[in-house]
PDB file of N, CA and C in Angstrom:
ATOM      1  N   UNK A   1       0.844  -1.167   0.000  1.00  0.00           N
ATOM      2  CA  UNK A   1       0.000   0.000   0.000  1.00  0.00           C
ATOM      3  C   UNK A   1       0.898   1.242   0.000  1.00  0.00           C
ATOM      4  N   UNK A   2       0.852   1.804  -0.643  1.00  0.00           N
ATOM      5  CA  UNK A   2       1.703   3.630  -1.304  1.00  0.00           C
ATOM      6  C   UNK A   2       0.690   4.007   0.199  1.00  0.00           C
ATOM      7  N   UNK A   3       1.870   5.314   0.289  1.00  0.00           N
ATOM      8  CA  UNK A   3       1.313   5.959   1.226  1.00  0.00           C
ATOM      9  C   UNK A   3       1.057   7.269   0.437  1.00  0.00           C
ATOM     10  N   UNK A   4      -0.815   8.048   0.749  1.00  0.00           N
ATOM     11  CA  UNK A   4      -0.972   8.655   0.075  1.00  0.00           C
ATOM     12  C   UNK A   4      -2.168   7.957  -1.013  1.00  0.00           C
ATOM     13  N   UNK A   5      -1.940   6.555  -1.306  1.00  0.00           N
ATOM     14  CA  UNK A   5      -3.171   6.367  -2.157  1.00  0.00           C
ATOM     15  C   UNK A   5      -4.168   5.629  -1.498  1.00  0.00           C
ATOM     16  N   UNK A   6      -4.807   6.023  -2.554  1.00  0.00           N
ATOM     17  CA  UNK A   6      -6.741   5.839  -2.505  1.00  0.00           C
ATOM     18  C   UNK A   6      -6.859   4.561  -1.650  1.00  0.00           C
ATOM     19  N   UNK A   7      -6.112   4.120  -2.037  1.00  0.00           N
ATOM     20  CA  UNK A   7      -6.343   2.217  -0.956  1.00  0.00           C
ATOM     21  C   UNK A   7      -6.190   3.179   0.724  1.00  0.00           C
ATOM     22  N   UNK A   8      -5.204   3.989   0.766  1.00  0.00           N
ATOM     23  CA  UNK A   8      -4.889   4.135   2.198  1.00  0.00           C
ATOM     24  C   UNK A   8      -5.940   4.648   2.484  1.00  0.00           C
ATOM     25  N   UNK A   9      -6.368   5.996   1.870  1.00  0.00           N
ATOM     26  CA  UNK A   9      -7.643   7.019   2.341  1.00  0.00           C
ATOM     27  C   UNK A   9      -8.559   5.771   2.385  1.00  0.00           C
ATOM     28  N   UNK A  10      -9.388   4.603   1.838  1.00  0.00           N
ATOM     29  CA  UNK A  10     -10.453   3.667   1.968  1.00  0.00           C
ATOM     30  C   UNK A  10     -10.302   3.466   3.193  1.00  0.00           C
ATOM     31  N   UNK A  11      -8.898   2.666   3.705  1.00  0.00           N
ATOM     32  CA  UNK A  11      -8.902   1.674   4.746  1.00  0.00           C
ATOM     33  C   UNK A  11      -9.085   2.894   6.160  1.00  0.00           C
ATOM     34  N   UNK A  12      -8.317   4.207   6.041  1.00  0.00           N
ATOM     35  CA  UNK A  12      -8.526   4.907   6.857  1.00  0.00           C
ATOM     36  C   UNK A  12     -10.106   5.913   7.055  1.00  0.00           C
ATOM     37  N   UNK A  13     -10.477   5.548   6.111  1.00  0.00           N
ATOM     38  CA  UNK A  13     -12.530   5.986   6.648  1.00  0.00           C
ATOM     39  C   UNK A  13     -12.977   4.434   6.588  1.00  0.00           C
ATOM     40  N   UNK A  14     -12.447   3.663   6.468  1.00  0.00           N
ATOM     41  CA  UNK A  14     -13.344   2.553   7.307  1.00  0.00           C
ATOM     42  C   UNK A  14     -13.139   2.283   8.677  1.00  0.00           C
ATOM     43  N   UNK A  15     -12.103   2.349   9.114  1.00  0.00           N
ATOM     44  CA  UNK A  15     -11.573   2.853  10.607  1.00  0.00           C
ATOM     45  C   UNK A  15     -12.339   4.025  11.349  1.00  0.00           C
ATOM     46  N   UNK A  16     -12.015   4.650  10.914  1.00  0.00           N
ATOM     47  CA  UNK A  16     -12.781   6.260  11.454  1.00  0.00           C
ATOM     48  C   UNK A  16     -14.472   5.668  11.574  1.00  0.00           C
ATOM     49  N   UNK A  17     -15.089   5.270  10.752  1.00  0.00           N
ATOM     50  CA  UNK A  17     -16.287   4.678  10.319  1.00  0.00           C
ATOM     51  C   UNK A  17     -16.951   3.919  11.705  1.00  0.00           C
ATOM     52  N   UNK A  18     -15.998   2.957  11.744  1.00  0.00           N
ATOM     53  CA  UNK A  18     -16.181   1.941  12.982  1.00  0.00           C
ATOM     54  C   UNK A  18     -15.724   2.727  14.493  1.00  0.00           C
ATOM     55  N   UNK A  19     -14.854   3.238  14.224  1.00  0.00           N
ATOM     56  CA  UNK A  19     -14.467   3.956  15.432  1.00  0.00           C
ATOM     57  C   UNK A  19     -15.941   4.725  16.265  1.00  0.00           C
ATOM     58  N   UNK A  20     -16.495   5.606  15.473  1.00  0.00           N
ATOM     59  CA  UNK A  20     -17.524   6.858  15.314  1.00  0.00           C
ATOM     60  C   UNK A  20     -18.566   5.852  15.532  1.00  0.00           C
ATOM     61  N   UNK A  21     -18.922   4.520  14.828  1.00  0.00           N
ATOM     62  CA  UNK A  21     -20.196   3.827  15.442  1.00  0.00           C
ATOM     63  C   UNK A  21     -20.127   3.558  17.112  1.00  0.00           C
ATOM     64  N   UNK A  22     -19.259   2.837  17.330  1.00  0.00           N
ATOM     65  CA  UNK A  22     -18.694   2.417  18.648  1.00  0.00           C
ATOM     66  C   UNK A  22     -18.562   3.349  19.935  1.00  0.00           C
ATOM     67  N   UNK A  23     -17.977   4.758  19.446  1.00  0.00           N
ATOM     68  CA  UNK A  23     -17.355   5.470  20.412  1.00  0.00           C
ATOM     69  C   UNK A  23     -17.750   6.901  20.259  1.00  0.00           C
ATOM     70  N   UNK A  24     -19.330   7.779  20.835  1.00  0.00           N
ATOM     71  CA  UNK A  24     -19.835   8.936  20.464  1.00  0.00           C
ATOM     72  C   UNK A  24     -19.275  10.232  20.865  1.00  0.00           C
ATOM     73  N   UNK A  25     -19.672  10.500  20.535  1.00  0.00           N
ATOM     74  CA  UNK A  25     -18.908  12.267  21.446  1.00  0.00           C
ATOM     75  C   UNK A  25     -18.878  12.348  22.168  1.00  0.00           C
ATOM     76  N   UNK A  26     -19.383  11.995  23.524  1.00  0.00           N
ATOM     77  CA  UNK A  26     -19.581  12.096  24.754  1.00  0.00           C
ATOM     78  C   UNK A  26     -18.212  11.106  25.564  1.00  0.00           C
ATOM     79  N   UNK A  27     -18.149  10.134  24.477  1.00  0.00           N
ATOM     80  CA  UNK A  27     -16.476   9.325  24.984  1.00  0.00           C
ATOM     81  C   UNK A  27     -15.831   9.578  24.310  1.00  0.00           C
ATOM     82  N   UNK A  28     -15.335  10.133  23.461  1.00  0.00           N
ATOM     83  CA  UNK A  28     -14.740  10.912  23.023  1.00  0.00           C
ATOM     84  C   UNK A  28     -13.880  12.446  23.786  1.00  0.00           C
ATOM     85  N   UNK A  29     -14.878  12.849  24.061  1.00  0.00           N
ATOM     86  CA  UNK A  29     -14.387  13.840  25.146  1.00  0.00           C
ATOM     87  C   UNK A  29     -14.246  13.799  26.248  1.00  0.00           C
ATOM     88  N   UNK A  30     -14.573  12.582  27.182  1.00  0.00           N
ATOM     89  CA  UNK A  30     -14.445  11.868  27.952  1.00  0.00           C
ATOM     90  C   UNK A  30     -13.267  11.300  27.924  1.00  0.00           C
ATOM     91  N   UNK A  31     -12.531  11.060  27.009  1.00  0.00           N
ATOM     92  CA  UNK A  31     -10.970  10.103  26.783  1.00  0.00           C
ATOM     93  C   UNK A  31     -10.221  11.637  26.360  1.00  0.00           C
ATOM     94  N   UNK A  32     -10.775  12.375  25.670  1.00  0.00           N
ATOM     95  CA  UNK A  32      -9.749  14.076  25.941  1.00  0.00           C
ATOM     96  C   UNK A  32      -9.786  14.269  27.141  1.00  0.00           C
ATOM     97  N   UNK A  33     -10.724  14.450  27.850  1.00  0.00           N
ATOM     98  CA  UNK A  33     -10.341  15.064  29.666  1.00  0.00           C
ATOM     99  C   UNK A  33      -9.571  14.326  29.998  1.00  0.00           C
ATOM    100  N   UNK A  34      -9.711  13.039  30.489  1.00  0.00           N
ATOM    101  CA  UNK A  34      -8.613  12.109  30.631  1.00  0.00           C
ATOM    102  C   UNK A  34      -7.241  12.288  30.512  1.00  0.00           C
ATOM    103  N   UNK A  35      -7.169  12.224  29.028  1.00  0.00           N
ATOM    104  CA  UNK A  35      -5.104  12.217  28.457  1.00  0.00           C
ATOM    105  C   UNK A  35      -5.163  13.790  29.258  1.00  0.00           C
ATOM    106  N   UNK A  36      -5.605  14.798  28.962  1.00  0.00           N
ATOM    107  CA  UNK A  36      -5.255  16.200  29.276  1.00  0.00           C
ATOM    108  C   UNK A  36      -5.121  15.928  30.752  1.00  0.00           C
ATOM    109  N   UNK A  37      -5.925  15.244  31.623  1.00  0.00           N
ATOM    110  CA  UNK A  37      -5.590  15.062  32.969  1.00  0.00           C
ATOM    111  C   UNK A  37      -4.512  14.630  33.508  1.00  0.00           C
ATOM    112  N   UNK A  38      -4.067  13.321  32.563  1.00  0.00           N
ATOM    113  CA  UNK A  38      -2.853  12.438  32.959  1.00  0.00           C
ATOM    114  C   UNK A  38      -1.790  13.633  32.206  1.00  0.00           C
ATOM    115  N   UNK A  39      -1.776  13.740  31.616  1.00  0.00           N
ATOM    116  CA  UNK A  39      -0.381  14.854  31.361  1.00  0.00           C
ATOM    117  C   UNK A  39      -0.350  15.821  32.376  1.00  0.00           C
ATOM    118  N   UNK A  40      -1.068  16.291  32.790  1.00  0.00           N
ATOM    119  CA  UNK A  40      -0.698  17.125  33.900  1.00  0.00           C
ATOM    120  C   UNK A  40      -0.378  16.604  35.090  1.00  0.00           C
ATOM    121  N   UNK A  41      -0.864  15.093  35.265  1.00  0.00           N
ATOM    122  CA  UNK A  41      -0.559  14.911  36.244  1.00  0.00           C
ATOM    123  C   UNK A  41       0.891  14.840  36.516  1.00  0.00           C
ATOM    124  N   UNK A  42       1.213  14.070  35.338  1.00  0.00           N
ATOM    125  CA  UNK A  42       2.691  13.304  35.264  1.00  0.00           C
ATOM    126  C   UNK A  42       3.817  14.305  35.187  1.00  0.00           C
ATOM    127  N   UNK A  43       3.306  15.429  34.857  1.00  0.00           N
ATOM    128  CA  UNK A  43       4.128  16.621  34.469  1.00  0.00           C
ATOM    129  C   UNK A  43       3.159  18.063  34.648  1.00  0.00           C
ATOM    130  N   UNK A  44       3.244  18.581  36.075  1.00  0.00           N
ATOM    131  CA  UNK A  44       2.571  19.762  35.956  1.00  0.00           C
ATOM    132  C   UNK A  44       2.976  20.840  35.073  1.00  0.00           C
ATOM    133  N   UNK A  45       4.078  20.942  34.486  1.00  0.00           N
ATOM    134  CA  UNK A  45       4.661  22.521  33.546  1.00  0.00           C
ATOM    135  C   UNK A  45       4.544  22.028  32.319  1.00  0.00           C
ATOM    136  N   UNK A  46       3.560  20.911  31.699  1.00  0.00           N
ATOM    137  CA  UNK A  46       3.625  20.514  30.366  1.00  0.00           C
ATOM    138  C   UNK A  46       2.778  21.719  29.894  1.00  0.00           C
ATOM    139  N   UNK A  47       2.775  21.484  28.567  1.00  0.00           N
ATOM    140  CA  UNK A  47       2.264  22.087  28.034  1.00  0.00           C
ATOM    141  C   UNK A  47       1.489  21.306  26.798  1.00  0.00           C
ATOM    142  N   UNK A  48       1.143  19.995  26.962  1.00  0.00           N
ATOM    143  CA  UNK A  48       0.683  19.054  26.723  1.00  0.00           C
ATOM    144  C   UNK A  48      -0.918  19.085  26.200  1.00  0.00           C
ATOM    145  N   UNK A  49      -1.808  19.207  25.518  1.00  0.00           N
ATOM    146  CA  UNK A  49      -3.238  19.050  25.662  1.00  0.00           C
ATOM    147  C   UNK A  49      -3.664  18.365  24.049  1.00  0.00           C
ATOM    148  N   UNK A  50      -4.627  17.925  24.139  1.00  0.00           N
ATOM    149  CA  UNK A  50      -5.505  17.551  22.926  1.00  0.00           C
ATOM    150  C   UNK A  50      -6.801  18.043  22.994  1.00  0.00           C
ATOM    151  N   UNK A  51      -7.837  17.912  21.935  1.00  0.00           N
ATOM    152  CA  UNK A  51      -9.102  18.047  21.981  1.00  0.00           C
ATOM    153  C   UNK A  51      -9.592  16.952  21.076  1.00  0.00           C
ATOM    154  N   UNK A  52     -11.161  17.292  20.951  1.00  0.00           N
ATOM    155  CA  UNK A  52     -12.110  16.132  20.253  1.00  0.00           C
ATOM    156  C   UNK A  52     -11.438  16.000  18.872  1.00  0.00           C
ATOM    157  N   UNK A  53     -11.134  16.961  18.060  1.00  0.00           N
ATOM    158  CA  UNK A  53     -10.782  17.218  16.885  1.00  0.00           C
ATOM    159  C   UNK A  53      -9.829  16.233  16.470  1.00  0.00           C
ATOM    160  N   UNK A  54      -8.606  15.997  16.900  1.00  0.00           N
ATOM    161  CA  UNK A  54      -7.483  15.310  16.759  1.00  0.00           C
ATOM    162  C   UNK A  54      -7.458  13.959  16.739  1.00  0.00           C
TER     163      UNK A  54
END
């Protein structure tokens, strides 16, 4: 599989696809509070964060 072709973009929205059935917004942002929590924990001066988007 080339990285960059059409085979990759397929296999990666069938992923996303299944992901999004399984796992709604609400855990989703639920697993962002989380990582953003544990980075601070592990390291209060990080500068570390994610959101839903990513």
């Amino acid at each position: 599989m080339r990285l960059g072709s059409l085979t990759e973009f397929d296999e990666t929205s069938k992923l996303t696809m299944y992901f999004t059935r399984y796992f709604g917004p609400e855990v989703v942002t639920h697993i962002t509070y989380q990582t953003n929590l544990y980075g601070t924990q592990k390291d209060i001066n990080t500068t570390f964060t994610t959101n839903e988007n990513e």
